[in-house]
Every structure is written in C-alpha cells, then in structure tokens.
C-alpha atoms as a PDB file:
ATOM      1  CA  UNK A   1    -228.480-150.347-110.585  1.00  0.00           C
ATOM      2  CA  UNK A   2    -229.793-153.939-111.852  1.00  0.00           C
ATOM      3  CA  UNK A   3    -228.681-155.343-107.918  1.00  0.00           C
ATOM      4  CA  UNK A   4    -231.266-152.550-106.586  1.00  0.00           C
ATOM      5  CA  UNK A   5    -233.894-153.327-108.854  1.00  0.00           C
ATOM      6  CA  UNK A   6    -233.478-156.921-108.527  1.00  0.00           C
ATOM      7  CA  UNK A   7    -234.066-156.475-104.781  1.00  0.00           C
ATOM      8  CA  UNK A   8    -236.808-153.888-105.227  1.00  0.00           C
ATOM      9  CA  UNK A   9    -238.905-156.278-107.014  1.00  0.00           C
ATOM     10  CA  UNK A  10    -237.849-159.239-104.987  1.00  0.00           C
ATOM     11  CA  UNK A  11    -239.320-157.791-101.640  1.00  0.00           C
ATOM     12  CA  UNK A  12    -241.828-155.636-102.901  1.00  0.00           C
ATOM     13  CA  UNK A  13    -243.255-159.380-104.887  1.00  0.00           C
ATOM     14  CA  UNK A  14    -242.785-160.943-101.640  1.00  0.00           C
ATOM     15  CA  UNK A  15    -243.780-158.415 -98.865  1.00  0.00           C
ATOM     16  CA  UNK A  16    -246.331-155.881 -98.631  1.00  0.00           C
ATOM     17  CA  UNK A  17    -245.479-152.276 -97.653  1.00  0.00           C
ATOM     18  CA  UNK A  18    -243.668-151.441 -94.507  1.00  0.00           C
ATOM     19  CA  UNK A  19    -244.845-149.018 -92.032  1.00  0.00           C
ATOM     20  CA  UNK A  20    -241.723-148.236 -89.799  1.00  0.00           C
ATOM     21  CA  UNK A  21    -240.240-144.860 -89.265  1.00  0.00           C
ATOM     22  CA  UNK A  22    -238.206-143.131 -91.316  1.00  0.00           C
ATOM     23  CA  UNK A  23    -234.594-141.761 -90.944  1.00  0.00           C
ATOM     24  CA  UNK A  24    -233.306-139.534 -93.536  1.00  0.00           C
ATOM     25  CA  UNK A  25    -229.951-140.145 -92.435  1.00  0.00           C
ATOM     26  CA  UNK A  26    -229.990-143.191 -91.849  1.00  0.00           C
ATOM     27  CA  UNK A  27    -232.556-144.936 -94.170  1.00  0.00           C
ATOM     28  CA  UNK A  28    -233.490-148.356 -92.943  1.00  0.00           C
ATOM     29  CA  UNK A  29    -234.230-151.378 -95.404  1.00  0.00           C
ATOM     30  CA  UNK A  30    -237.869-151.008 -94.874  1.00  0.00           C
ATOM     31  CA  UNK A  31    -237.438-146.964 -96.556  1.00  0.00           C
ATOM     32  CA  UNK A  32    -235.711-148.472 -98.935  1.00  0.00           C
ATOM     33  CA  UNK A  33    -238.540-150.578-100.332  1.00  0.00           C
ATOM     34  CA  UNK A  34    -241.111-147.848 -99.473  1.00  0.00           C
ATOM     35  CA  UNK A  35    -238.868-145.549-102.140  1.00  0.00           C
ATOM     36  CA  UNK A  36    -239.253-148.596-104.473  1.00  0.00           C
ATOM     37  CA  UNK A  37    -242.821-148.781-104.234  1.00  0.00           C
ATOM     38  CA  UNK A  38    -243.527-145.334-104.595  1.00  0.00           C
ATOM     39  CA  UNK A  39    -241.145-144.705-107.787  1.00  0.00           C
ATOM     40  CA  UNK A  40    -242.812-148.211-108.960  1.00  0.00           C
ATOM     41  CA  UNK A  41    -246.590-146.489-108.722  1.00  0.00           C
ATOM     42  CA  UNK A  42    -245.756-143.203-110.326  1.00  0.00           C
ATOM     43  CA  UNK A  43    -243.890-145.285-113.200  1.00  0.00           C
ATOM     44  CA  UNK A  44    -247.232-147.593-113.680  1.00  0.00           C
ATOM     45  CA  UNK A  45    -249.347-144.280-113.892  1.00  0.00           C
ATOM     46  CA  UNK A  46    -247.315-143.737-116.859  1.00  0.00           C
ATOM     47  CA  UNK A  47    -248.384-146.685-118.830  1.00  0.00           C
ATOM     48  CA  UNK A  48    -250.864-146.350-121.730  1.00  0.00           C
ATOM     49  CA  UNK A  49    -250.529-142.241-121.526  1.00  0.00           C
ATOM     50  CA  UNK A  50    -248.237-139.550-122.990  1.00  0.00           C
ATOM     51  CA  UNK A  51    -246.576-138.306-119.629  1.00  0.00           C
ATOM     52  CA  UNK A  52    -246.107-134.691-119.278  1.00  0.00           C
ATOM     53  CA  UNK A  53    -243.347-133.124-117.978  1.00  0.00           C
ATOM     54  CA  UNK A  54    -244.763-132.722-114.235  1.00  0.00           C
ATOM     55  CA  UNK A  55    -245.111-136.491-114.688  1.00  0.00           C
ATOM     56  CA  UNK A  56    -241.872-137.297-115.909  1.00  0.00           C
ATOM     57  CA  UNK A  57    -240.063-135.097-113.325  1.00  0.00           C
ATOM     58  CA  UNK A  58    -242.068-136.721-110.681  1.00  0.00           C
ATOM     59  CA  UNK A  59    -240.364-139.970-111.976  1.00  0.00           C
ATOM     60  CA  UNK A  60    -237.517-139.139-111.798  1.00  0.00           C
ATOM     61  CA  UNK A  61    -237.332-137.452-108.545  1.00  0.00           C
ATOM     62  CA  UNK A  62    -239.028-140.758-107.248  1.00  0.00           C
ATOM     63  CA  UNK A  63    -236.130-142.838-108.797  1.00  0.00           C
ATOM     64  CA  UNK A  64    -233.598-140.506-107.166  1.00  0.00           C
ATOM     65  CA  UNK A  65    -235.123-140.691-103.900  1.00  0.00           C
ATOM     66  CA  UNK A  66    -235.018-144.659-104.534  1.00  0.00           C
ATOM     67  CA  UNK A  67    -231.786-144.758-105.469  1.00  0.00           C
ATOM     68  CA  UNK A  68    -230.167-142.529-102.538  1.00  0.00           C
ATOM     69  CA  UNK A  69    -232.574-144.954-100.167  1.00  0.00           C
ATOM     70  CA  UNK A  70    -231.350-147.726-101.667  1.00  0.00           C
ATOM     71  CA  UNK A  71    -227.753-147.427-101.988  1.00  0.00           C
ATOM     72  CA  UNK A  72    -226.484-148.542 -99.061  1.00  0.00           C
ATOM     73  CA  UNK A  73    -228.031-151.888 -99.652  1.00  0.00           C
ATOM     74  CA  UNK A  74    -227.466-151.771-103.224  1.00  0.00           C
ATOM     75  CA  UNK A  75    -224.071-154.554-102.533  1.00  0.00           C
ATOM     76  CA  UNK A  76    -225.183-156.884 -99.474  1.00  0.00           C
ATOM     77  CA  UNK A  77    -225.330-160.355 -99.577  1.00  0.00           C
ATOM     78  CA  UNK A  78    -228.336-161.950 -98.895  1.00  0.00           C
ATOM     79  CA  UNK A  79    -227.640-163.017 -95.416  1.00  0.00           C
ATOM     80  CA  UNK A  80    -227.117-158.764 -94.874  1.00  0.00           C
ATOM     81  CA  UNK A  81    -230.720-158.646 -96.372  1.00  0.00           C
ATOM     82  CA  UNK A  82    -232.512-160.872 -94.557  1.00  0.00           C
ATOM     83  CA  UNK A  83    -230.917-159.194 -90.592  1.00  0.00           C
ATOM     84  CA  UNK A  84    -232.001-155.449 -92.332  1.00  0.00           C
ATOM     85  CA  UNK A  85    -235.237-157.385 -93.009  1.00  0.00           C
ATOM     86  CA  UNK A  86    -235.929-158.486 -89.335  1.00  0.00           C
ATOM     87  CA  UNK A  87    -235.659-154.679 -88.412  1.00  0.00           C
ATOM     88  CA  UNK A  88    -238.823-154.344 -90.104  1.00  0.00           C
ATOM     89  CA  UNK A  89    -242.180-155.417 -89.387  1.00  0.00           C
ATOM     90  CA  UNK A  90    -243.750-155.646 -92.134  1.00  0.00           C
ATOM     91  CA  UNK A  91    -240.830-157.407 -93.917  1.00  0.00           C
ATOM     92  CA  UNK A  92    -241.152-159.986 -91.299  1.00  0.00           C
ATOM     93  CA  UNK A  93    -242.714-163.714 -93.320  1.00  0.00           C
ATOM     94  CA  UNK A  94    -242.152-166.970 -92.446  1.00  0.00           C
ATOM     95  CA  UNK A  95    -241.020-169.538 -95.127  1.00  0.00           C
ATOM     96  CA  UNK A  96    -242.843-171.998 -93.085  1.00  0.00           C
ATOM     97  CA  UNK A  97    -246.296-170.714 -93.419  1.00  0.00           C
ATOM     98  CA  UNK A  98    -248.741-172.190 -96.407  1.00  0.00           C
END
C-alpha cells in the first residue's frame, strides 16, 4: 500500500495527467495514475469540512478503484516503471530539459 502511494505521488509530482485510453482489463500505467489523481482530488475536497457519508463513500470507492488500477504495478522496479511510462504520452519528460 505505501509502494503505491509512494509511486502515486512520485508521478503525479512529476507528470501532469495522462490522456490515453483506458482498458478495464488491462489497466495501463497511465490509468493507474489517473485513479491516483482522482482519489487524490476527492480526498483534498475533504479537507477543512465534516464529510458526509456520500463523500466518504465516494472516497473510498475512488481508493478502491486506485488500488485495483494500481496493483499490478504496486511491486515493479523502477526500470519496469519507467518502459510502462513510455507507453504513455503524457508520462513522457525528459531529464534533460531545464
């Protein structure tokens, strides 16, 4: 759980959203941090209120849906990372660039 939020906030930091296709059945890296984002907005909108239960259920459906996303990269290396990364676009950055 800590390896997958690790990596959540390590690419969403780094990258902005992706915009590639999704594949329920096979989720790529780029759904994966899309899940991440989305369970990381609802959980903001939280902050400085009493959530109600719609809210909290929300959450928690959103962390699901990030977790089941997420679990197939929850264990690869960084190398593993960085090839899912290429697949998407908007992952794409260039260490090079200032």
């Amino acid at each position: 759980m800590k390896a997958i939020r690790f990596i959540s906030i390590l690419i969403i930091s780094l990258f902005t959203s992706c915009s590639g296709s999704s594949n329920s059945e096979n989720p790529s890296l780029c759904d994966c941090v899309e899940a991440g984002e989305e369970a990381n907005r609802i959980s903001a909108s939280l902050f400085g209120r009493v959530p109600t239960q719609e809210a909290k259920d929300s959450l928690d459906q959103a962390l699901a849906n990030r977790d089941k996303v997420c679990f197939p990269y929850q264990h690869m290396l960084a190398q593993e990372l960085q090839e899912k990364a290429a697949e998407c676009e908007a992952l794409k950055f260039s260490a090079e660039g200032k």
